[in-house]
C-alpha atoms as a PDB file:
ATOM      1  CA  UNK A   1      50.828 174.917-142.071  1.00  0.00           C
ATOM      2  CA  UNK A   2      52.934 174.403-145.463  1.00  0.00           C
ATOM      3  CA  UNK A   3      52.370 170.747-146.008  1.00  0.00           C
ATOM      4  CA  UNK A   4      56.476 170.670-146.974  1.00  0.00           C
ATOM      5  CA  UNK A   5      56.922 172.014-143.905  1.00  0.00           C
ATOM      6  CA  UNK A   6      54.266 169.735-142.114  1.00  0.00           C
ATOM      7  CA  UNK A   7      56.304 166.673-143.324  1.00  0.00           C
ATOM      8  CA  UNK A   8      59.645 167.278-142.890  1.00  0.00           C
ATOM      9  CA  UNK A   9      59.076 168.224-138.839  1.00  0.00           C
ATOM     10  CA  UNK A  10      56.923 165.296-138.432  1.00  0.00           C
ATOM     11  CA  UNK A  11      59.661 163.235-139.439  1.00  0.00           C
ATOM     12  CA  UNK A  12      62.513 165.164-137.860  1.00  0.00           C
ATOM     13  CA  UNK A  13      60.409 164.536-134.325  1.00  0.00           C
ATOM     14  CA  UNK A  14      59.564 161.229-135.170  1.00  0.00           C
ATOM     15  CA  UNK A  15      62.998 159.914-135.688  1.00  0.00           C
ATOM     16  CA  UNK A  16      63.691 162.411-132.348  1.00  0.00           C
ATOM     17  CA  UNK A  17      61.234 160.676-130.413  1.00  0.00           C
ATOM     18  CA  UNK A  18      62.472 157.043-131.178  1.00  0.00           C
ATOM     19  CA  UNK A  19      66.325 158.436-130.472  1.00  0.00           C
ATOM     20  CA  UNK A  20      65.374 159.875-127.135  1.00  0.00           C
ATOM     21  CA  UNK A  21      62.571 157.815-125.989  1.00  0.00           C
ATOM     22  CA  UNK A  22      62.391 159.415-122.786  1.00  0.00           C
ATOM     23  CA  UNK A  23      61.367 157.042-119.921  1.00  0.00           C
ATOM     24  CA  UNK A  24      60.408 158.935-116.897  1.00  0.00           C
ATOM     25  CA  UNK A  25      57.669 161.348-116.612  1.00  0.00           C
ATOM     26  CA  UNK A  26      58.344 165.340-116.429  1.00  0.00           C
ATOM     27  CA  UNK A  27      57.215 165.245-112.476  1.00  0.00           C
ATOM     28  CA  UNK A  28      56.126 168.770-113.189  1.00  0.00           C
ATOM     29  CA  UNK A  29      53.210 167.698-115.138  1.00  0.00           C
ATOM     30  CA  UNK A  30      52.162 164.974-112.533  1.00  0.00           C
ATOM     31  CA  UNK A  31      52.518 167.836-109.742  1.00  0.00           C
ATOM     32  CA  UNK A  32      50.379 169.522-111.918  1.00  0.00           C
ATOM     33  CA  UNK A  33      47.831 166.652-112.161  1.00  0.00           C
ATOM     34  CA  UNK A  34      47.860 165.833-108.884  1.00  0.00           C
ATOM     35  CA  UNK A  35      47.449 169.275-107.649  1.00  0.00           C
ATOM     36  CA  UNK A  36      44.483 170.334-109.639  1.00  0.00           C
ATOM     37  CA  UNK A  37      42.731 167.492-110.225  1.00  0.00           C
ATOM     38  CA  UNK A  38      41.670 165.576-107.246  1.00  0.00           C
ATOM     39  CA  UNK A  39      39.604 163.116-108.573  1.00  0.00           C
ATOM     40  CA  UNK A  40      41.393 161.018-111.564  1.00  0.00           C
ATOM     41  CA  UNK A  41      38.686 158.212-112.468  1.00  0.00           C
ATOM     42  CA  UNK A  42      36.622 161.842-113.010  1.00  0.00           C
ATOM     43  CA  UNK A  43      39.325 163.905-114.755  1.00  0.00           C
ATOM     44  CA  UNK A  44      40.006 163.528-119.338  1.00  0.00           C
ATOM     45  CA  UNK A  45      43.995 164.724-119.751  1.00  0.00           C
ATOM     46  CA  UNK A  46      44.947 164.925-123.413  1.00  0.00           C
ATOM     47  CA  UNK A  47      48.464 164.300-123.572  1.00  0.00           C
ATOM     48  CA  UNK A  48      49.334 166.467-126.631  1.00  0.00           C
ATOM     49  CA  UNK A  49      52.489 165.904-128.360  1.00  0.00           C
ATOM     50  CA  UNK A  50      52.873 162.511-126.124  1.00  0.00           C
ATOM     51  CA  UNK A  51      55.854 161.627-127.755  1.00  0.00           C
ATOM     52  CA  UNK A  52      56.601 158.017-126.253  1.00  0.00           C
ATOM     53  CA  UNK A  53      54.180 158.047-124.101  1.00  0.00           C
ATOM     54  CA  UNK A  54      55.679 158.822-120.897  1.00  0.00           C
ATOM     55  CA  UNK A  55      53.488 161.256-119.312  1.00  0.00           C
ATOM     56  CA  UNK A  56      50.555 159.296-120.797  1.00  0.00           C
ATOM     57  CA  UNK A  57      51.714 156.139-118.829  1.00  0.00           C
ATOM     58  CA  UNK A  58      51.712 157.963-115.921  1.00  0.00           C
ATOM     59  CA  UNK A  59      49.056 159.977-116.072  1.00  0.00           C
ATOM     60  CA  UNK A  60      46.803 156.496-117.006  1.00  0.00           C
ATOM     61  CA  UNK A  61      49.082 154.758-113.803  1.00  0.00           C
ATOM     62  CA  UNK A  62      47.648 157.456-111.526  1.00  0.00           C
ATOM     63  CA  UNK A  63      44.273 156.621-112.579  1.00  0.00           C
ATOM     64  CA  UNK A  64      43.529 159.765-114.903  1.00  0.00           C
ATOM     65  CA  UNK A  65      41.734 159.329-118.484  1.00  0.00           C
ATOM     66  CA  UNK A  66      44.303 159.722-120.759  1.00  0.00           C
ATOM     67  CA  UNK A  67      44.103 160.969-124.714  1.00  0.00           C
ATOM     68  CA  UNK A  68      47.845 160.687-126.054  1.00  0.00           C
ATOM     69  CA  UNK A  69      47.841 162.351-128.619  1.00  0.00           C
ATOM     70  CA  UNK A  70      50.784 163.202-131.001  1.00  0.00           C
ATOM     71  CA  UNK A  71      51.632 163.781-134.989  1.00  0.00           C
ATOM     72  CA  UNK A  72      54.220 161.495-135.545  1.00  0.00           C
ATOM     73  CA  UNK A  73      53.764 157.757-136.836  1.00  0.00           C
ATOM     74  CA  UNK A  74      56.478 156.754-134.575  1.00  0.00           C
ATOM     75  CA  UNK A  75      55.392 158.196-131.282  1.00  0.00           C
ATOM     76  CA  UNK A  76      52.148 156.537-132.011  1.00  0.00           C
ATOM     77  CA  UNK A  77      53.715 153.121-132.631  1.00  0.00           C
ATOM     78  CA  UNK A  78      55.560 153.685-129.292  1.00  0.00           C
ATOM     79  CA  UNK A  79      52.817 154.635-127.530  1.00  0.00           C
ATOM     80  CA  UNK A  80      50.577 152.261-128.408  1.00  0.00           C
ATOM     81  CA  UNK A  81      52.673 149.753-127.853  1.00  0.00           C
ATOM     82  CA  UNK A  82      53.736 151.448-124.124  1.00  0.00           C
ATOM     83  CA  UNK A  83      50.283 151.207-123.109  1.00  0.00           C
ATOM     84  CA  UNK A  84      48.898 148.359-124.885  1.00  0.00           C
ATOM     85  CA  UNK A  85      46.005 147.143-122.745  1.00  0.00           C
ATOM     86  CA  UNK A  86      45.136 150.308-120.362  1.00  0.00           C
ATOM     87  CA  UNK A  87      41.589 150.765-120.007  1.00  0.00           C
ATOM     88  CA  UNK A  88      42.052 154.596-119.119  1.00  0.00           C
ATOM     89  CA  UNK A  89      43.611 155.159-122.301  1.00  0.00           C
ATOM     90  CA  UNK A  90      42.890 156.141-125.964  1.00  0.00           C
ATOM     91  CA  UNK A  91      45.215 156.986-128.585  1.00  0.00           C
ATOM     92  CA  UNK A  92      44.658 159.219-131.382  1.00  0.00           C
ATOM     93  CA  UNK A  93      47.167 160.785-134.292  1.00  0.00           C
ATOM     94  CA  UNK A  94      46.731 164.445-135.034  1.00  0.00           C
ATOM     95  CA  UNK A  95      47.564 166.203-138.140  1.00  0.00           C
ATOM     96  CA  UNK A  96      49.343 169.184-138.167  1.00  0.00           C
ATOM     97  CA  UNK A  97      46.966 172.317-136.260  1.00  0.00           C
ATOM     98  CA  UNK A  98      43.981 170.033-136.003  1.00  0.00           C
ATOM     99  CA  UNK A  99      42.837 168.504-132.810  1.00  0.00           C
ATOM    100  CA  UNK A 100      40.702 165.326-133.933  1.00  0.00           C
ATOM    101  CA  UNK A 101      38.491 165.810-130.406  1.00  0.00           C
ATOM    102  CA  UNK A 102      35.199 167.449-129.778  1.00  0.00           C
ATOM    103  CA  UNK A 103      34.951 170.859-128.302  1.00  0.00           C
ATOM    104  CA  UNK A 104      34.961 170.811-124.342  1.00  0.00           C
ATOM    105  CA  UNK A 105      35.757 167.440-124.368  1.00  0.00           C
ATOM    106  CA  UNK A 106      38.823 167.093-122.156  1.00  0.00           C
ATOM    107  CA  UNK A 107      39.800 168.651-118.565  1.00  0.00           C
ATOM    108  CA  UNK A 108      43.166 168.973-118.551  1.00  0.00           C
ATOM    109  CA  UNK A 109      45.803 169.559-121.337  1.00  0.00           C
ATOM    110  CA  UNK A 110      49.490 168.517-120.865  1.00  0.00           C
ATOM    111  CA  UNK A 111      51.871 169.860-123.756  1.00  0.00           C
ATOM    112  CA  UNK A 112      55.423 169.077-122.954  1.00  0.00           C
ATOM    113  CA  UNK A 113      58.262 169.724-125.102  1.00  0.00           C
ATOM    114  CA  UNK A 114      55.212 169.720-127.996  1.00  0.00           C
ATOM    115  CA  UNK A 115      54.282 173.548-128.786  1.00  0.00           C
ATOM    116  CA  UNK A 116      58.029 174.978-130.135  1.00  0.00           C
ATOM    117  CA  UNK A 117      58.112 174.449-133.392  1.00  0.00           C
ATOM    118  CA  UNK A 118      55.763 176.715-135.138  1.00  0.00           C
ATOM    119  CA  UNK A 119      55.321 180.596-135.856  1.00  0.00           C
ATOM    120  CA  UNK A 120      53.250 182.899-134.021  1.00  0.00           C
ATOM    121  CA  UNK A 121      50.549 182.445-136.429  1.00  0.00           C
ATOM    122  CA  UNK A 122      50.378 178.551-136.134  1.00  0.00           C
ATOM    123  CA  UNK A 123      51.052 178.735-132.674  1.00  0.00           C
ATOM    124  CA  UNK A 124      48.282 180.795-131.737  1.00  0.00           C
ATOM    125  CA  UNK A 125      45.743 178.772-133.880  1.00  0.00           C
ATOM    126  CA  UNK A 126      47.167 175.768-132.568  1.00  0.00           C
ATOM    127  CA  UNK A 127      46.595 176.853-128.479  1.00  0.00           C
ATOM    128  CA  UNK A 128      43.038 178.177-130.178  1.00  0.00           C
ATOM    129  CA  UNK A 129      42.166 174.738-131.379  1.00  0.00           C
ATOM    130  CA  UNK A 130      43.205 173.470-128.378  1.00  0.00           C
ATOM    131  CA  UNK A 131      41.167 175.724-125.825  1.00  0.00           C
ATOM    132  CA  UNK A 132      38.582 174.365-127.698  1.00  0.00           C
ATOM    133  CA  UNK A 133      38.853 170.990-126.243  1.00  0.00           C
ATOM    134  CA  UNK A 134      38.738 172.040-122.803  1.00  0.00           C
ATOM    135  CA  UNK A 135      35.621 171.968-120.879  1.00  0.00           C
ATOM    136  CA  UNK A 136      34.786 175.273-118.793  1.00  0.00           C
ATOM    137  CA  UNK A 137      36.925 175.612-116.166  1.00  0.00           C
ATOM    138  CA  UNK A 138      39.709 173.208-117.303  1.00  0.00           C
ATOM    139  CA  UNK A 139      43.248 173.662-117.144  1.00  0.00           C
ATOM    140  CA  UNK A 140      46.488 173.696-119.669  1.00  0.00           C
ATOM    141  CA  UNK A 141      49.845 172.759-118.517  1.00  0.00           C
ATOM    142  CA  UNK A 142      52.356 173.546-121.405  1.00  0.00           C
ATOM    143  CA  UNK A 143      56.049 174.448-121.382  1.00  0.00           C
ATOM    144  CA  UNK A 144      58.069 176.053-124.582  1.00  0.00           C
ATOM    145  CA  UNK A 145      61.704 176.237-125.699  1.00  0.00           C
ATOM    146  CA  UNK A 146      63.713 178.880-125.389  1.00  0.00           C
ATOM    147  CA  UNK A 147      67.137 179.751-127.173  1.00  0.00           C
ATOM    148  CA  UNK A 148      69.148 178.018-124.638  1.00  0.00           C
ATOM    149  CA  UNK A 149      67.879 175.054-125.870  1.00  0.00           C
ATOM    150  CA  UNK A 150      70.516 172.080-127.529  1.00  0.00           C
ATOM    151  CA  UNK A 151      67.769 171.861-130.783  1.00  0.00           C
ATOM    152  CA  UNK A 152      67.401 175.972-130.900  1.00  0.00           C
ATOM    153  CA  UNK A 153      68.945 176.563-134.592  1.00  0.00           C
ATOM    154  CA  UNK A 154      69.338 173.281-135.227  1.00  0.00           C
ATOM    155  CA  UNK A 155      67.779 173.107-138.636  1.00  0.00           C
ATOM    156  CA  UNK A 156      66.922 174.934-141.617  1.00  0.00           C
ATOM    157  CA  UNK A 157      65.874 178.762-140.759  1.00  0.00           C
ATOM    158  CA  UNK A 158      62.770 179.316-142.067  1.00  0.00           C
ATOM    159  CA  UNK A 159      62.123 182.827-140.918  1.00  0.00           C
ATOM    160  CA  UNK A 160      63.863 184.473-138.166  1.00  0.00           C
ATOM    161  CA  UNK A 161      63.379 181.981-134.958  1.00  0.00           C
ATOM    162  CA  UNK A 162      61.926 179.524-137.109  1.00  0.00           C
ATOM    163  CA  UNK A 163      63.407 176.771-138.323  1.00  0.00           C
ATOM    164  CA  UNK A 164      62.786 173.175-139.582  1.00  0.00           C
ATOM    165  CA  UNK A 165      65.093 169.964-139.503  1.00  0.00           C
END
């Protein structure tokens, strides 16, 4: 990823995150959870692109192992400070493509609202890197934007259906 680049969407969703810091969890991904994962105390989520830590709290409520993970200085401020004390918790800052985690190290992935913003290219390295996390067996959750979106064009166009803020 174009460093640039890299920068000015980490702070575009950084200052998004702190505007919108969503409160509730996307009950989809808890469904989700809950459905396919049985046993929490047993069962590593990462929480990738965790924003304010919503589905991390949660997830970590419910008794799941949480990683909240997310690029953005802000999100990990918020996070951190959202679930300040949880035992079932770490939190760790990515950088760009890059998942700081050992291969098959994590059960579950939960990517909402977190895999939009790149190309083909980075987004297929990105969902490579982050198979790689997953032990056999595990399971992604992810959901992606579409052009009926309120951000879609909503920045700089990069190349066609690309675009930074």
């Amino acid at each position: 990823m174009d460093e640039k680049i890299f920068e000015q969407t980490r702070n575009f969703w950084g200052d998004a995150v702190r505007r919108g810091n969503l409160l509730y969890p996307n009950d989809k991904v808890i469904r989700f959870m809950k459905r396919n994962f049985k046993n929490p105390s047993k069962t590593t989520v990462l929480d990738f692109g965790c924003g304010g830590g919503r589905n991390s709290l949660a997830l970590a409520c419910e008794g799941y192992r949480v990683i909240a993970m997310d690029y953005t200085d802000t999100a990990m401020e918020m996070t951190t400070e959202k679930l300040h004390g949880m035992g079932n918790v770490s939190i760790m800052q990515n950088k760009g493509l890059d998942i700081p985690l050992e291969d098959s190290s994590v059960d579950a992935i939960v990517a909402d609202g977190s895999l939009f913003y790149n190309n083909l290219t980075n987004t297929a390295k990105l969902l490579g890197n982050l198979k790689k996390t997953l032990k056999p067996g595990g399971l992604m959750w992810a959901d992606f934007r579409s052009t009926e979106d309120s951000l879609y064009r909503g920045g700089v166009s990069i190349r066609r259906f690309l675009f930074y803020a």
